[in-house]
C-alpha atoms as a PDB file:
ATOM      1  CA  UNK A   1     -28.737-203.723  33.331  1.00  0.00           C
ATOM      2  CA  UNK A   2     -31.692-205.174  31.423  1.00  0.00           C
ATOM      3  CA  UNK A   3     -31.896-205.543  27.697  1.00  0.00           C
ATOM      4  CA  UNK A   4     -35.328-206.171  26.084  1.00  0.00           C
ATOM      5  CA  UNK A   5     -35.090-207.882  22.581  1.00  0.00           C
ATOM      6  CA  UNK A   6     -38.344-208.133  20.463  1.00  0.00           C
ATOM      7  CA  UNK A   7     -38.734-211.160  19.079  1.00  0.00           C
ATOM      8  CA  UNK A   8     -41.692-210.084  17.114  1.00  0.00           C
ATOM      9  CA  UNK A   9     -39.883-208.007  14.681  1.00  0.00           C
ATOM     10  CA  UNK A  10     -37.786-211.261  12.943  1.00  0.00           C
ATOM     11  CA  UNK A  11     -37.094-210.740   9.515  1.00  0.00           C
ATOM     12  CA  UNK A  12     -39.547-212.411   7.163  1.00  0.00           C
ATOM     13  CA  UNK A  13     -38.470-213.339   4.036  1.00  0.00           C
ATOM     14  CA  UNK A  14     -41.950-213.233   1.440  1.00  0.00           C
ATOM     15  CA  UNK A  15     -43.144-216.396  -0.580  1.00  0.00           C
ATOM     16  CA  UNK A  16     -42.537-216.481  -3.838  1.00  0.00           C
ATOM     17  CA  UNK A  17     -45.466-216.540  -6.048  1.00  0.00           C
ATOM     18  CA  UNK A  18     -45.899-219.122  -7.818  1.00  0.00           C
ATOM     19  CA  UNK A  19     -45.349-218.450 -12.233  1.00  0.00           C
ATOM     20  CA  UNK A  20     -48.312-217.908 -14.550  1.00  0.00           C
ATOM     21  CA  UNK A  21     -47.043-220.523 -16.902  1.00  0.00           C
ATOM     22  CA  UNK A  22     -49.544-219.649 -19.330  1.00  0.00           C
ATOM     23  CA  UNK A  23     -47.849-216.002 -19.181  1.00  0.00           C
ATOM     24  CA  UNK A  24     -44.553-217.375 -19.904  1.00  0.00           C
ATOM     25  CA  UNK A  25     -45.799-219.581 -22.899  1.00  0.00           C
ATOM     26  CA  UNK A  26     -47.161-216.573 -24.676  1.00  0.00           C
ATOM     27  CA  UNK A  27     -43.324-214.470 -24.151  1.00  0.00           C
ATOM     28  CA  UNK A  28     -41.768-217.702 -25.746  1.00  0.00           C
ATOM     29  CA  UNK A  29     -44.174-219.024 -28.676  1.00  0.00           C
ATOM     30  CA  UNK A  30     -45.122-216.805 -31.098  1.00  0.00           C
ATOM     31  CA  UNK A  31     -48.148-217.925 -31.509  1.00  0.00           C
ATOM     32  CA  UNK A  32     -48.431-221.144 -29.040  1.00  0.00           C
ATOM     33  CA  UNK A  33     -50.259-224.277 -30.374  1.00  0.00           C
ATOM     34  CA  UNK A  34     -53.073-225.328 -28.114  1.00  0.00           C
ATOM     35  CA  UNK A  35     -51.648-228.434 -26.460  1.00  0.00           C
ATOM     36  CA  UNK A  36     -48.915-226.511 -25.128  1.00  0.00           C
ATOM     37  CA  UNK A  37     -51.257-223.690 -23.842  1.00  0.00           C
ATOM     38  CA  UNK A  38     -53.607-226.410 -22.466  1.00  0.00           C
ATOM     39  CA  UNK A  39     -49.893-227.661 -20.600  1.00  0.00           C
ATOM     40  CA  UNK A  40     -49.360-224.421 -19.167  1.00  0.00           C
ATOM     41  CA  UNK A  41     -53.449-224.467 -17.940  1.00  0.00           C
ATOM     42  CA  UNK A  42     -52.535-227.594 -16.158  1.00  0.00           C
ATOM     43  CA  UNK A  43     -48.949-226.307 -14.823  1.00  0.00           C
ATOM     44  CA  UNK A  44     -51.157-223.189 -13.479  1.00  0.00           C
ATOM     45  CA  UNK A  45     -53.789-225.269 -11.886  1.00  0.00           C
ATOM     46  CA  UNK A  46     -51.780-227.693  -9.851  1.00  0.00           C
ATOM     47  CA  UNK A  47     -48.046-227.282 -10.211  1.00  0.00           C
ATOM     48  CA  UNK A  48     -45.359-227.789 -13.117  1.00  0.00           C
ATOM     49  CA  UNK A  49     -44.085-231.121 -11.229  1.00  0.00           C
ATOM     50  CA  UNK A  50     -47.650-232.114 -11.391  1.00  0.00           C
ATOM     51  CA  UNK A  51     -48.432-231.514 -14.736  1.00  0.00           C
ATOM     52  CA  UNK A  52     -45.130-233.145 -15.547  1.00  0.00           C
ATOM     53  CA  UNK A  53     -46.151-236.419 -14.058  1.00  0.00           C
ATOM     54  CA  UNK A  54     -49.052-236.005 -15.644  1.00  0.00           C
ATOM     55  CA  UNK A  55     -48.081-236.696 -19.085  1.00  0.00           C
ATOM     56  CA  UNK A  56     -44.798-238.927 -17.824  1.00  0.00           C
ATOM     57  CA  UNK A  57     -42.340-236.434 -18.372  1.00  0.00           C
ATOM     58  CA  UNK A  58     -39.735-234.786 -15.797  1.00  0.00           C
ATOM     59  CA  UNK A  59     -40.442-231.226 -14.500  1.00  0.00           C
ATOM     60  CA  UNK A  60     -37.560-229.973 -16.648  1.00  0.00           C
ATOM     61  CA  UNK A  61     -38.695-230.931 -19.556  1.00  0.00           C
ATOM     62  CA  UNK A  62     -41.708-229.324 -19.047  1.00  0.00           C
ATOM     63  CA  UNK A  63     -40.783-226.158 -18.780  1.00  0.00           C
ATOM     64  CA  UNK A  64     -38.484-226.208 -21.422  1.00  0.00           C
ATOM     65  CA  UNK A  65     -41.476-227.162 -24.142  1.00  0.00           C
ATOM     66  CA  UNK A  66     -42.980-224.385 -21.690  1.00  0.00           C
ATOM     67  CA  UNK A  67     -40.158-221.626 -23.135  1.00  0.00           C
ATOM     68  CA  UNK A  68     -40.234-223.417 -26.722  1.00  0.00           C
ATOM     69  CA  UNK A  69     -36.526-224.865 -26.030  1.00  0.00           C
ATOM     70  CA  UNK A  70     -37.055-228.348 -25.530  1.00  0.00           C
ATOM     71  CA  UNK A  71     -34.391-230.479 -27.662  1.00  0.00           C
ATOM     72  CA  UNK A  72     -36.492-233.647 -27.550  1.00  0.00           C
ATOM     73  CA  UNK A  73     -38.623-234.971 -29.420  1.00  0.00           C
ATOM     74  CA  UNK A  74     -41.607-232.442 -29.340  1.00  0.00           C
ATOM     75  CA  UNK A  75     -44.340-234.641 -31.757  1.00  0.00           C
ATOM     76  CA  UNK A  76     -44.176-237.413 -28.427  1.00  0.00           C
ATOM     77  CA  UNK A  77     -44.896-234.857 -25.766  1.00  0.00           C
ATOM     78  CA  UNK A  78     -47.728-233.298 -27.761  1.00  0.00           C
ATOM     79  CA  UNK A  79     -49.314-236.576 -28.065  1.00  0.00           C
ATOM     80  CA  UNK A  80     -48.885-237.435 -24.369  1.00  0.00           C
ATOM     81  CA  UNK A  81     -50.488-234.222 -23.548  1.00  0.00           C
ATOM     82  CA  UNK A  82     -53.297-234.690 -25.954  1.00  0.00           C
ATOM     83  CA  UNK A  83     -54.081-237.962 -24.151  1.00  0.00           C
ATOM     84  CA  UNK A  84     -53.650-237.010 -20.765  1.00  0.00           C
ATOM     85  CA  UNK A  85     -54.839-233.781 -20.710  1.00  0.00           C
ATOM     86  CA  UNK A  86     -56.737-233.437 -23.609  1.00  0.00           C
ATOM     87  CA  UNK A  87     -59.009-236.554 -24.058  1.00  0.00           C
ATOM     88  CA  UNK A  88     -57.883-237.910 -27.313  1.00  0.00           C
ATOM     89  CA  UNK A  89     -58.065-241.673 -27.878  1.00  0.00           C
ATOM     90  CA  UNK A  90     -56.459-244.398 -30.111  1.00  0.00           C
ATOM     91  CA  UNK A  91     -57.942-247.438 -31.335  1.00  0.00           C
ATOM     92  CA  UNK A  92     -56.073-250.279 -30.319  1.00  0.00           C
ATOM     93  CA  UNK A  93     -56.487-253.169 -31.954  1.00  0.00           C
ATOM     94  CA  UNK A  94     -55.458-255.324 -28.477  1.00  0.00           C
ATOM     95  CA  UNK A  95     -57.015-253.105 -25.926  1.00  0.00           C
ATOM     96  CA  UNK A  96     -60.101-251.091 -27.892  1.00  0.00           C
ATOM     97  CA  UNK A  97     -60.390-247.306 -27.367  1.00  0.00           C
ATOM     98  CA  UNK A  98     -56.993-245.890 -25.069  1.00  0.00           C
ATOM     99  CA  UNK A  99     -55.497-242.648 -24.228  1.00  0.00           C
ATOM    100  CA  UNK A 100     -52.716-241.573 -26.664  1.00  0.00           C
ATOM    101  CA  UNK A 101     -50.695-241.474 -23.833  1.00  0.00           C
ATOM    102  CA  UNK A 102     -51.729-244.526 -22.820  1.00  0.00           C
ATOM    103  CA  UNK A 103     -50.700-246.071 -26.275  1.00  0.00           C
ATOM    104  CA  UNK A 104     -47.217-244.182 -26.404  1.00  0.00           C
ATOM    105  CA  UNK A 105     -46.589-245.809 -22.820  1.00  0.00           C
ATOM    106  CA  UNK A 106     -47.545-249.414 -24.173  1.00  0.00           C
ATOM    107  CA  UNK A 107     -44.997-249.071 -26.858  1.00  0.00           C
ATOM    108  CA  UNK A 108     -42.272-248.774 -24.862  1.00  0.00           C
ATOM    109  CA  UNK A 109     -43.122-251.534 -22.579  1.00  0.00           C
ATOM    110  CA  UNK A 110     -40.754-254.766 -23.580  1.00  0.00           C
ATOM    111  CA  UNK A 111     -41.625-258.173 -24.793  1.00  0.00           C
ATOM    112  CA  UNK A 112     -42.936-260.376 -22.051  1.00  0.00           C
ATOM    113  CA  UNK A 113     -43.222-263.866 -22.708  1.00  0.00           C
ATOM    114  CA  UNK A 114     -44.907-264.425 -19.751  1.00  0.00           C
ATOM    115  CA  UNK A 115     -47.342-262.266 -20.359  1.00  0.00           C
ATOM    116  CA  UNK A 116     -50.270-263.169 -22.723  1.00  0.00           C
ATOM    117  CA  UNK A 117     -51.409-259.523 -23.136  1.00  0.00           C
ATOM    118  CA  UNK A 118     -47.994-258.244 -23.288  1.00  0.00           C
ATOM    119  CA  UNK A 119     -47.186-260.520 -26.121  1.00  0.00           C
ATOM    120  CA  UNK A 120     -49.935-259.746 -28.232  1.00  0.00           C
ATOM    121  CA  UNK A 121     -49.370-255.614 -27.524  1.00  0.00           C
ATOM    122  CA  UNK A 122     -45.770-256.054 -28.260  1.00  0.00           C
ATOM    123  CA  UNK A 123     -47.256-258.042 -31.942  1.00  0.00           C
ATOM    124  CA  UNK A 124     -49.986-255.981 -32.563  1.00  0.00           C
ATOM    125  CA  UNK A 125     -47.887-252.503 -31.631  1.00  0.00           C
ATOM    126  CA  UNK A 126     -45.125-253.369 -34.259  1.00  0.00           C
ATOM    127  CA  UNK A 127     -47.790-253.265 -36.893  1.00  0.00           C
ATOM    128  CA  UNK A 128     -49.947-250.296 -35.508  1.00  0.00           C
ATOM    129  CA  UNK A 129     -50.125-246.623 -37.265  1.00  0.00           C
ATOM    130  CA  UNK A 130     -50.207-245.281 -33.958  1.00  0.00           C
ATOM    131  CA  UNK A 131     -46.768-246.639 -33.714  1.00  0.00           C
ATOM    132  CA  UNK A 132     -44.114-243.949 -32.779  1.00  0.00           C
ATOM    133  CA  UNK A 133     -41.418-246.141 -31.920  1.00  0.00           C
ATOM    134  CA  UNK A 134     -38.039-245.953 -34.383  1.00  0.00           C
ATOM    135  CA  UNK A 135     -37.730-249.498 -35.070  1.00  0.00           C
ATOM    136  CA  UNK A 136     -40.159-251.037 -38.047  1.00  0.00           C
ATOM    137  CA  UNK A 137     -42.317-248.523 -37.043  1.00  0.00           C
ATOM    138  CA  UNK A 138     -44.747-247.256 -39.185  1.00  0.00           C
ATOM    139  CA  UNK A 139     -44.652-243.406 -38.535  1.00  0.00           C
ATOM    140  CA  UNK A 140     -48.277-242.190 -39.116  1.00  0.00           C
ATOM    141  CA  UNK A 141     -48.559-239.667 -36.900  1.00  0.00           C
END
């Protein structure tokens, strides 16, 4: 006795779609600023993992400023996504016109004595109003 099986009929299991981030950001912010809508843009154009490295921040993170539940420090991810995504530049007194995120980066970068551009960021940076960093900083943003 023969038995036909048809392989064609294997279960498929469908692909998920991927989120409208921007969709979610308008359930969880009452009324979203625009740096986190222009996040969501980004999430929604390439990928939340994407968008994450992006600004220098892990995908988690990301989507919890995404849902407004992020426990961190919110101020330093809107400026790295106004740099990296949105275009807006310091003045740097060592390296002229940079990113914001660009300038948050250098900040946390250590003293380097064998580094002649490292020591005079690590100078100039403790000085800076651009300075976000907790120790002598001067908090002007």
């Amino acid at each position: 006795m023969t038995t036909s099986v048809n392989l064609n009929t294997s279960l498929k299991t469908p692909l998920k779609s991927k989120p409208d981030f921007v969709a979610i950001v308008h359930e969880a912010w009452i009324s979203p600023p625009d740096w986190v809508v222009i996040l969501a843009e980004e999430a929604n154009r390439t990928t939340q993992t994407a968008a994450a490295k992006r600004i220098g921040y892990s995908g988690g993170a990301v989507s919890s400023v995404l849902r407004a539940s992020y426990l961190g420090d919110m101020g330093a991810v809107e400026q790295k996504v106004r740099g990296a995504l949105m275009g807006v530049t310091v003045d740097c007194p060592v390296l002229d016109e940079i990113g914001r995120d660009q300038c948050l980066d250098e900040q946390k970068k250590p003293f380097a004595a064998t580094s002649a551009l490292r020591t005079r960021l690590f100078h100039a940076c403790k000085k800076c109003p651009h300075n976000r960093q907790k120790t002598g900083a001067n908090h002007a943003d």
